[in-house]
N, C-alpha and C. Protein backbone atom coordinates (compact mmCIF):
# COMPACT_ATOMS: atom_id res chain seq x y z
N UNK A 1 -26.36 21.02 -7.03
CA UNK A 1 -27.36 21.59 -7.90
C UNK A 1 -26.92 23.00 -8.29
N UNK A 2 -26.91 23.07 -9.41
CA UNK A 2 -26.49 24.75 -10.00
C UNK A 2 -27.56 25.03 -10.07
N UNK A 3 -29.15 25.05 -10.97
CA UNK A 3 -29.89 25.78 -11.12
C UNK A 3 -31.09 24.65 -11.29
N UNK A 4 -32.93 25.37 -10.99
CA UNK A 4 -33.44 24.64 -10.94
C UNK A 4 -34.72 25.18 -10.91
N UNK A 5 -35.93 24.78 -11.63
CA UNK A 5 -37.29 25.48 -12.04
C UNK A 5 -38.14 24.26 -12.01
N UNK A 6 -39.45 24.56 -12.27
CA UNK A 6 -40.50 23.37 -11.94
C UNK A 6 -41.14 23.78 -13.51
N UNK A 7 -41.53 22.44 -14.17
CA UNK A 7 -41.80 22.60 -15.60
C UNK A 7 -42.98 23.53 -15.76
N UNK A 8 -42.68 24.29 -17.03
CA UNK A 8 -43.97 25.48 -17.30
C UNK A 8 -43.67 27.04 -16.21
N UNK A 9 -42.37 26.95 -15.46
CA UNK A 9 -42.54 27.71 -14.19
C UNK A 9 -41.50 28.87 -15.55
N UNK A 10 -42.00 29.97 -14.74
CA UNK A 10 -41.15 31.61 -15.95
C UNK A 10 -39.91 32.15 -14.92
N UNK A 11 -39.28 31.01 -13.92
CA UNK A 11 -38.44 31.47 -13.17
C UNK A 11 -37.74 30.31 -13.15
N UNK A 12 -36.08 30.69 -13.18
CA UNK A 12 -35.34 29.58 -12.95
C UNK A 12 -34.64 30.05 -11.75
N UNK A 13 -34.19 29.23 -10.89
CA UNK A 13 -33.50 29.82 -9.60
C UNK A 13 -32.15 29.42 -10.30
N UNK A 14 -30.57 29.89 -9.86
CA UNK A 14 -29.42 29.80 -9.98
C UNK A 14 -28.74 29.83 -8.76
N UNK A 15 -27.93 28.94 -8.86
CA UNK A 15 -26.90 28.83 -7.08
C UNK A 15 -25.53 29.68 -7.98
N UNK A 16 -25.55 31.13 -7.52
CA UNK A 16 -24.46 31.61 -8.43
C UNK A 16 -23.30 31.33 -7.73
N UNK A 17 -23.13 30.89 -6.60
CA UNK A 17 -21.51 30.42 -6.34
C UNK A 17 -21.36 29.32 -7.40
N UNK A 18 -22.01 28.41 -7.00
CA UNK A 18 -21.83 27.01 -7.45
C UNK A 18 -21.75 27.06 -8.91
N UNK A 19 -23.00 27.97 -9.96
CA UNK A 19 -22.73 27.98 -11.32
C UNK A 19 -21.45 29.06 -11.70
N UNK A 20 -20.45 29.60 -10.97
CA UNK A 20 -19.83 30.26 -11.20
C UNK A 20 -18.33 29.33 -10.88
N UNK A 21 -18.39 28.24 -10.11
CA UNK A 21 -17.58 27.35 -9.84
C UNK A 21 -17.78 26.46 -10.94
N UNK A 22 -18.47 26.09 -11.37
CA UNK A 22 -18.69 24.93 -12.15
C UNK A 22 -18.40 25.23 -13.68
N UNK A 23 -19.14 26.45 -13.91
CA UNK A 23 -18.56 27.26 -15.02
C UNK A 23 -16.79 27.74 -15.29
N UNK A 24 -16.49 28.45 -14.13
CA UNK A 24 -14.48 28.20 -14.40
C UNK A 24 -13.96 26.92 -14.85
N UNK A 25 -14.38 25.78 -13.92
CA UNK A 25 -14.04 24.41 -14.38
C UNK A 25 -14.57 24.14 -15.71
N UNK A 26 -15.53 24.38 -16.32
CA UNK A 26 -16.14 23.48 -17.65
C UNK A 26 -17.13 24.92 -17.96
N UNK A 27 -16.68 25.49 -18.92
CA UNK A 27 -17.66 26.53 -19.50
C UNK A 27 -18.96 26.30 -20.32
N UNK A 28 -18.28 25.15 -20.94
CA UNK A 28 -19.60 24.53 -21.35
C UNK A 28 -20.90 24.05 -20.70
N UNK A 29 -20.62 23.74 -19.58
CA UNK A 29 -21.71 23.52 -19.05
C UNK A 29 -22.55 24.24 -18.11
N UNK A 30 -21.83 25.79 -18.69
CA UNK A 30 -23.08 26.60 -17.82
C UNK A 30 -24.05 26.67 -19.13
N UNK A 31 -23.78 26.54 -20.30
CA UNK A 31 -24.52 26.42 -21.41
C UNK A 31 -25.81 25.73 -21.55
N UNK A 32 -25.04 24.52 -20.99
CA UNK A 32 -25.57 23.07 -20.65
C UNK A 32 -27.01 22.98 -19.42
N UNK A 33 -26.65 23.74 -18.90
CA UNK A 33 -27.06 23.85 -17.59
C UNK A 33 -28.54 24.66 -17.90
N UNK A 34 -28.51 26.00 -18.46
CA UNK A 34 -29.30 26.92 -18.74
C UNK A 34 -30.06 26.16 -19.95
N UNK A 35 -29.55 25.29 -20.56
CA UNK A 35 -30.71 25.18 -21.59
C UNK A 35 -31.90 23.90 -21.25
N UNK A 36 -31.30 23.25 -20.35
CA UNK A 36 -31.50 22.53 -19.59
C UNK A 36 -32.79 22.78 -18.50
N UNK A 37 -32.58 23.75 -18.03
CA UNK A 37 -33.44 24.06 -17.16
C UNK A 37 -34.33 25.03 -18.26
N UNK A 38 -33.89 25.95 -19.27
CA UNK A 38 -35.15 26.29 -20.59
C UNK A 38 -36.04 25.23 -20.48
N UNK A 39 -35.88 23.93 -21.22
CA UNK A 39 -36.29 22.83 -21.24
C UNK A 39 -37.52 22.51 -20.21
N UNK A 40 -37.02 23.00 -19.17
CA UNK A 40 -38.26 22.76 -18.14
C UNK A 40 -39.52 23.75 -18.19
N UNK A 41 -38.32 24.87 -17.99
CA UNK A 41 -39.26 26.10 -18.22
C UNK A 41 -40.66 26.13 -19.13
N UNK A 42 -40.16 25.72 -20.39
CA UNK A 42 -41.11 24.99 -21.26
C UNK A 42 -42.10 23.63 -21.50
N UNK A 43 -41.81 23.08 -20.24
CA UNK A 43 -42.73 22.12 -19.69
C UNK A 43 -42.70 20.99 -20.12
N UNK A 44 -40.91 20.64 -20.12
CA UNK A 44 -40.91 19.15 -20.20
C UNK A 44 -40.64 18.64 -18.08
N UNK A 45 -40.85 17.71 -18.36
CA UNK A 45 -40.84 17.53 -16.87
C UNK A 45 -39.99 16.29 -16.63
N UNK A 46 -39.39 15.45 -15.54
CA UNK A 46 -38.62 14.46 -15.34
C UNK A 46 -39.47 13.21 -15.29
N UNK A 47 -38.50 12.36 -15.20
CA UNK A 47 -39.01 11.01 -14.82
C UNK A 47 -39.68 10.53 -15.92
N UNK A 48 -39.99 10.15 -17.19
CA UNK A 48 -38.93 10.37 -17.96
C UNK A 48 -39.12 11.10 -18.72
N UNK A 49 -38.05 12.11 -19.44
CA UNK A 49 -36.40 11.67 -19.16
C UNK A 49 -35.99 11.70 -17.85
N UNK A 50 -34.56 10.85 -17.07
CA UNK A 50 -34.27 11.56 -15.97
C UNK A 50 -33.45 12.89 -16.53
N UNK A 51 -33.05 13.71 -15.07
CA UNK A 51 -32.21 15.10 -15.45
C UNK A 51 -31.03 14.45 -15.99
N UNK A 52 -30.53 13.19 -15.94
CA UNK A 52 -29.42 13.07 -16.36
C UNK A 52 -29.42 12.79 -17.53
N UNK A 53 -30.71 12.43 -18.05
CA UNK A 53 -30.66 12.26 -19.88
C UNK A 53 -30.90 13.19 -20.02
N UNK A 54 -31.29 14.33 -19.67
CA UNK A 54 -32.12 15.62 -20.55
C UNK A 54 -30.49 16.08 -20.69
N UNK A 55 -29.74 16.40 -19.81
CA UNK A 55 -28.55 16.72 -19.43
C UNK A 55 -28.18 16.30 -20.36
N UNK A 56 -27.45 14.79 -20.56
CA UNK A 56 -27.12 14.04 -21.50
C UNK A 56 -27.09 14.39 -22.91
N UNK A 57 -28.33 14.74 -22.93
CA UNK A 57 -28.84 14.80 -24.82
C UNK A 57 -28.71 16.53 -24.93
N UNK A 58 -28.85 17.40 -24.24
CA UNK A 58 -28.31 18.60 -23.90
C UNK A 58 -26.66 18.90 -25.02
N UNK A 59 -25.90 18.00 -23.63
CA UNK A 59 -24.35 18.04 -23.90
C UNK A 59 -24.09 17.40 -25.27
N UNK A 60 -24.91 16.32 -25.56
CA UNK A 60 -24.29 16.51 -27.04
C UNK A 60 -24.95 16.32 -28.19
N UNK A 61 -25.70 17.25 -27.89
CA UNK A 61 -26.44 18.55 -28.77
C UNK A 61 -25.56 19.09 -29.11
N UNK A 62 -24.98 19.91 -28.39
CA UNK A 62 -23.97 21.22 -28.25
C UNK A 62 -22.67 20.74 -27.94
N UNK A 63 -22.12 19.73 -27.57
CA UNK A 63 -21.07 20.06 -27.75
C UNK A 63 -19.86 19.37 -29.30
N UNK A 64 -18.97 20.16 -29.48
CA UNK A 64 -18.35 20.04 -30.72
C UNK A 64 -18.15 18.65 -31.23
C-alpha cells in the first residue's frame, strides 16, 4: 500500500518509503496513486468500483 484515506476524509496518509520506491520504478504512478486516493477524498468509496478499477480507469485516463 503506498497511500490511503477513507472516502470524504481531508487527509490522505502516504507510506513515503514505499511511494518513493514505487515512484523511481514507474513515475507515473505516483500520479496515479494521488489521484486515486483524491478520488476518495471526494467520496467515492470501494466495492464498487474495486481499488483496482478506480486504479485502472485512473491509469488510463492519464496515461499517453
Amino acid at each position: 500500500m503506498y497511500a490511503f484515506t477513507a472516502p470524504g476524509s481531508h487527509v490522505v496518509f502516504v507510506c513515503g518509503s514505499r511511494f518513493h520506491e514505487g515512484w523511481r520504478r514507474k513515475p507515473e504512478w505516483g500520479e496515479i496513486i494521488l489521484i486515486h486516493e483524491a478520488l476518495h477524498s471526494l467520496g467515492l468509496g470501494e466495492d464498487p468500483p474495486s481499488s483496482e478499477e478506480i486504479t485502472a480507469r485512473v491509469a488510463g485516463s492519464c496515461a499517453p
